[in-house]
Protein backbone atom coordinates (compact mmCIF):
# COMPACT_ATOMS: atom_id res chain seq x y z
CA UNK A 1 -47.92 -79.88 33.63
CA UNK A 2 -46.47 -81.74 30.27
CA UNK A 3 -47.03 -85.46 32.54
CA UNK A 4 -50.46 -84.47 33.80
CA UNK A 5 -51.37 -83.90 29.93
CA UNK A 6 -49.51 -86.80 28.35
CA UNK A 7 -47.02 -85.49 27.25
CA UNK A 8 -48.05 -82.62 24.68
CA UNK A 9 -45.62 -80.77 22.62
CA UNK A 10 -43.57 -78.17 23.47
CA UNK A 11 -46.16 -75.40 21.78
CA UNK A 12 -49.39 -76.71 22.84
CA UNK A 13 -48.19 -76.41 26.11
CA UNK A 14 -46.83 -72.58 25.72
CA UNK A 15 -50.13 -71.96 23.55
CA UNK A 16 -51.99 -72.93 26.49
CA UNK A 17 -50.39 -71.31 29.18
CA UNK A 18 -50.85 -67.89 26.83
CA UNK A 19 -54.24 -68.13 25.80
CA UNK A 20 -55.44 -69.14 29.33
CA UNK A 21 -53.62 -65.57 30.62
CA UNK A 22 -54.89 -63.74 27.68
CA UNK A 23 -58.47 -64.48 28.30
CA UNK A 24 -58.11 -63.58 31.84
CA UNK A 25 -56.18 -60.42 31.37
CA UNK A 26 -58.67 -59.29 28.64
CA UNK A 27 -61.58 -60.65 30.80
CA UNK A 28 -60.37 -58.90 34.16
CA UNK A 29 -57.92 -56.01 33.54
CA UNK A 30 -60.42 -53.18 33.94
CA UNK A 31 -61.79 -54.43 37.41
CA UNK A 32 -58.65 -55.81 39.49
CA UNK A 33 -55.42 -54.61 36.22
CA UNK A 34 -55.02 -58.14 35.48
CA UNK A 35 -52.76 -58.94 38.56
CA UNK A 36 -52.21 -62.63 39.04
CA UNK A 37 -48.49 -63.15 39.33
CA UNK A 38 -46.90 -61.53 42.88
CA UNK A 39 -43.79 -60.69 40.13
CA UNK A 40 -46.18 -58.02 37.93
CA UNK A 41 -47.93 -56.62 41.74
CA UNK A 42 -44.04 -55.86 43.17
CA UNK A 43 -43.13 -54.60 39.84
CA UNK A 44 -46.50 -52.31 40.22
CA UNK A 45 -45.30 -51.80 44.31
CA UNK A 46 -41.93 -50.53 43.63
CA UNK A 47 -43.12 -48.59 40.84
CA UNK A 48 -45.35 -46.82 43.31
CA UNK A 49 -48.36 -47.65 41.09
CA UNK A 50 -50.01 -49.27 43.67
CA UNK A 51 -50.60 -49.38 47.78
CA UNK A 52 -49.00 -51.14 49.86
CA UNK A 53 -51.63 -52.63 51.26
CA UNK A 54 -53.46 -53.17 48.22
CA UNK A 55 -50.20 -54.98 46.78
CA UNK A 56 -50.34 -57.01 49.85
CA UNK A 57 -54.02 -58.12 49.66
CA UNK A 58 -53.23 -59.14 46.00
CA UNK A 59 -50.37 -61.19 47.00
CA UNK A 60 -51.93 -63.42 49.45
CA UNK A 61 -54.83 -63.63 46.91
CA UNK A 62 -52.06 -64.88 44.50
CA UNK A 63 -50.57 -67.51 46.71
CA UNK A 64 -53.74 -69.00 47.94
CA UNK A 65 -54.90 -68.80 44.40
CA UNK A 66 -51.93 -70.62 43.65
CA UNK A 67 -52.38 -73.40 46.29
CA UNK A 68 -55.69 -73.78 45.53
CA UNK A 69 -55.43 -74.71 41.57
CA UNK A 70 -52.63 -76.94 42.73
CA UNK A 71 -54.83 -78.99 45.23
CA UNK A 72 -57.46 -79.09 42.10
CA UNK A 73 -55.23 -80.47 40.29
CA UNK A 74 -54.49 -83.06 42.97
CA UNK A 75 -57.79 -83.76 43.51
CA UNK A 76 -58.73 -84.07 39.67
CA UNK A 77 -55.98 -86.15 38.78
CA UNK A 78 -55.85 -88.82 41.49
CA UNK A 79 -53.55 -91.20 40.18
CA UNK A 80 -49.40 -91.40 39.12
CA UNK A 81 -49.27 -89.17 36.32
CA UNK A 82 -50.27 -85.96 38.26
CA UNK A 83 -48.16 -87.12 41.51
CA UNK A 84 -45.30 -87.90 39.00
CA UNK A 85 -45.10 -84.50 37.69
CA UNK A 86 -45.40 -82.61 41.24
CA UNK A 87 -48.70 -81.21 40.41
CA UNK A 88 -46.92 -78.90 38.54
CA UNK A 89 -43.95 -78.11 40.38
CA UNK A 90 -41.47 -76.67 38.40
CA UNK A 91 -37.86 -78.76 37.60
CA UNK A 92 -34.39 -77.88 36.83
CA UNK A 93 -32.55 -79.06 33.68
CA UNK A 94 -30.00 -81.38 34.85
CA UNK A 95 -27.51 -79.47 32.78
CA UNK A 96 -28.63 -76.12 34.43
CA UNK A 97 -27.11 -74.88 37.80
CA UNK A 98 -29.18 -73.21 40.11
CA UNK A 99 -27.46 -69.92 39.82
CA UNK A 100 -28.43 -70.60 36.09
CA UNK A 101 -31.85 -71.54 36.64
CA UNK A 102 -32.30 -68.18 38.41
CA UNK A 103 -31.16 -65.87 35.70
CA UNK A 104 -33.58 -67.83 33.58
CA UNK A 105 -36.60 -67.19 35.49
CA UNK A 106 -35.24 -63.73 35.87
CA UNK A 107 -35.09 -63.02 32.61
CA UNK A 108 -38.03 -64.58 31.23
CA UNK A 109 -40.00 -62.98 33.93
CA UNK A 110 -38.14 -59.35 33.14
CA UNK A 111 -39.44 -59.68 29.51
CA UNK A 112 -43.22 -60.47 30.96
CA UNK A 113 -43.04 -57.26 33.46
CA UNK A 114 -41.34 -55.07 30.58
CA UNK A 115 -44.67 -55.99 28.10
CA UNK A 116 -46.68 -55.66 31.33
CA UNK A 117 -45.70 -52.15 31.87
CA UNK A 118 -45.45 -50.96 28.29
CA UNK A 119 -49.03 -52.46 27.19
CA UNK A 120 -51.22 -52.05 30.94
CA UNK A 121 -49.04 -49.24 32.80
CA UNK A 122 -48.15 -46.84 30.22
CA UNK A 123 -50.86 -44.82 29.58
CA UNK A 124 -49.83 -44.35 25.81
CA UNK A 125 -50.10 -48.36 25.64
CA UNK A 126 -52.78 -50.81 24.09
CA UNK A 127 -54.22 -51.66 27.50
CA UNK A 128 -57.46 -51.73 26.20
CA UNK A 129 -57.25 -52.85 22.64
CA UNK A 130 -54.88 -55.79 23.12
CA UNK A 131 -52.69 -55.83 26.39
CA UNK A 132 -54.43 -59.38 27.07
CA UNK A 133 -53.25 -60.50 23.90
CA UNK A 134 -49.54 -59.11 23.99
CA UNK A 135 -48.87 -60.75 27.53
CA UNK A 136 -50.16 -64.00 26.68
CA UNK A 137 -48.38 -64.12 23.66
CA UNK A 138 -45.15 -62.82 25.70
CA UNK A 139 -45.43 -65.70 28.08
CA UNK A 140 -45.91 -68.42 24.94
CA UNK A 141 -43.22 -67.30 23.78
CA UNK A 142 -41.12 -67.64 27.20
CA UNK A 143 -42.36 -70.47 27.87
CA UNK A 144 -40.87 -72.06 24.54
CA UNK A 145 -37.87 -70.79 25.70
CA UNK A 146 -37.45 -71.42 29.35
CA UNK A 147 -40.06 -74.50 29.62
CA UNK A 148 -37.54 -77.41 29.11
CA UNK A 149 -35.10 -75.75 31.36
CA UNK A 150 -36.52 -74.17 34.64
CA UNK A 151 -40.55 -74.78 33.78
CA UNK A 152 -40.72 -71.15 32.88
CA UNK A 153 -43.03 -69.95 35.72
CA UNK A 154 -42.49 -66.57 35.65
CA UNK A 155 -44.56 -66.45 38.76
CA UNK A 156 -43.70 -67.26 42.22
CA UNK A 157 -47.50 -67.74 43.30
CA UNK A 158 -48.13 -70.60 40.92
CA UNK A 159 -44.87 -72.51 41.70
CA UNK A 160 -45.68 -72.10 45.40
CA UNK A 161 -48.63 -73.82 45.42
CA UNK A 162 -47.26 -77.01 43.77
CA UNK A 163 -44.44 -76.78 46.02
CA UNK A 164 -47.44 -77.00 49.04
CA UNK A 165 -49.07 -79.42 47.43
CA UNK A 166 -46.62 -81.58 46.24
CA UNK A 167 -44.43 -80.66 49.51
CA UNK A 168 -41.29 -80.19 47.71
CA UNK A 169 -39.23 -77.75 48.63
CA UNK A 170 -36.01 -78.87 46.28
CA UNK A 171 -34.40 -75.30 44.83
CA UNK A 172 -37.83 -73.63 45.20
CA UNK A 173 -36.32 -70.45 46.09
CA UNK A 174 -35.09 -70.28 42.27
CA UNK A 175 -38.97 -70.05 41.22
CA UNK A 176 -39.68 -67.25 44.26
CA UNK A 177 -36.47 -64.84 43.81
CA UNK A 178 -35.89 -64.67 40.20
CA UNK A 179 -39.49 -63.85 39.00
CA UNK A 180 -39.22 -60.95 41.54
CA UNK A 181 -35.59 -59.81 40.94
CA UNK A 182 -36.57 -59.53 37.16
CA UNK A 183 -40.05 -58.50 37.54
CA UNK A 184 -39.13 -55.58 39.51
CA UNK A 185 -35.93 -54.89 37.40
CA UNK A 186 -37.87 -54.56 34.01
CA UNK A 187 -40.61 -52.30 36.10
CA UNK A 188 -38.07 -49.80 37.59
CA UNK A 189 -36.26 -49.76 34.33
CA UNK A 190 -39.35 -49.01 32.48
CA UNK A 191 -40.89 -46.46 34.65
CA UNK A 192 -37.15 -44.76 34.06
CA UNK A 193 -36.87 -44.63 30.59
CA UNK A 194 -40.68 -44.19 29.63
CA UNK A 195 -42.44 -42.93 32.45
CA UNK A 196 -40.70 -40.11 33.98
CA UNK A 197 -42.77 -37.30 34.82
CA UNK A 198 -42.24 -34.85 31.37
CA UNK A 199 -41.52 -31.21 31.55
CA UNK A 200 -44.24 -29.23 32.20
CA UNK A 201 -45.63 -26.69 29.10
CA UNK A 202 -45.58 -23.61 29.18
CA UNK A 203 -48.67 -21.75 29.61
CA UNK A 204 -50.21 -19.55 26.96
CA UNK A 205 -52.48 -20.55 24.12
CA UNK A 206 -51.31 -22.14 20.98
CA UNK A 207 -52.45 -19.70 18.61
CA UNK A 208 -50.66 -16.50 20.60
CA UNK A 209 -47.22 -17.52 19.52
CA UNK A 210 -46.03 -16.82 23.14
CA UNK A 211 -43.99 -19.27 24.98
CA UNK A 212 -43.92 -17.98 28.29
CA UNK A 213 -42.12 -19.92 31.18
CA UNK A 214 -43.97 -21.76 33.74
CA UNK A 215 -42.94 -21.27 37.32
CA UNK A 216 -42.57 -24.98 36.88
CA UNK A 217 -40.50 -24.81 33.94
CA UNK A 218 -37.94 -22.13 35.58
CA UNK A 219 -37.77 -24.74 38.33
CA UNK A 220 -36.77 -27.89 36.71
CA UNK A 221 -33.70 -25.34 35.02
């Protein structure tokens, strides 16, 4: 939080928030695919890139995760500053409606999913050359965007634990429904227009100048 910090500017906060995902991305996407924001696992769930139950497991990881680093914060911070800033619970620009607010955190989280997909998911990607690097910058950037206006979260898990914490429940459904409504928007629009199954080849070897028709092939006509 910008209060818990003193008050930091704008891009050491975004830098921050960027790096820190980087690192863990980098550090964990080969053992668990980097999933710590329920937005990215539904995008991954209605994808059908990953079990149900699996996507479930990870969820409730996510949200006790998120109540957890909340409480820490809490705990670390013990006096106004922390308590003033609602552990990190996210706020509404008083110029922004709620309706607003939700596109926002649609949107900003649609962008996240969309690098998400094309870097980690897409097998002709840079997962493992620098996926870690392209989603942290993609949620710097965001969050220069979005922070003075909805807090950019991005991710429902981490504003639901301040909201626990802080037990504030004020427009928190903004932070829970628009993540997901653009995470899983950007994911079925990717796997769409980039990962549809391809026409099959047809069989033969290269060098016999023979293009024979696949059973396959004849069926997709």
């Amino acid at each position: 939080s910008v209060a818990i910090a003193g008050e930091p500017s704008l891009l050491l906060v975004a830098l921050a928030n960027g790096v820190a995902l980087a690192i863990a991305v980098t550090a964990l996407g080969h053992i668990s695919g980097g999933h710590f924001n329920p937005a990215v696992t539904i995008g991954f769930l209605v994808t059908r890139r990953i079990a149900p139950l699996l996507a479930l497991m990870y969820i409730v990881a996510q949200l006790l995760a998120g109540i957890a680093a909340a409480a820490m914060v809490r705990w670390l911070w013990p006096g106004t500053f922390a308590k003033a800033a609602g552990y990190g619970a996210p706020a509404l620009d008083p110029g922004l409606s709620s309706g607003e607010g939700l596109v926002l955190e649609a949107l900003l989280t649609a962008f996240l999913v969309f690098v998400v997909f094309a870097t980690a998911a897409d097998i002709r990607g840079a997962f493992k050359i620098i996926a870690g690097f392209a989603i942290g910058l993609t949620v710097s950037v965001d969050v220069m965007v979005g922070g003075p206006l909805t807090g950019a979260m991005m991710n429902p898990a981490r504003a639901f634990g301040s909201h626990v914490v802080d037990n504030s429940w004020s427009n928190a459904w903004i932070w829970y429904v628009g993540p997901i409504l653009g995470g899983a928007i950007a994911a079925l629009l990717y796997e769409l227009l980039y990962l549809r199954p391809l026409r099959p080849p047809p069989p033969g070897l290269p060098e016999s100048s023979v293009e024979e028709e696949s059973v396959a092939t004849a069926a997709l006509q």
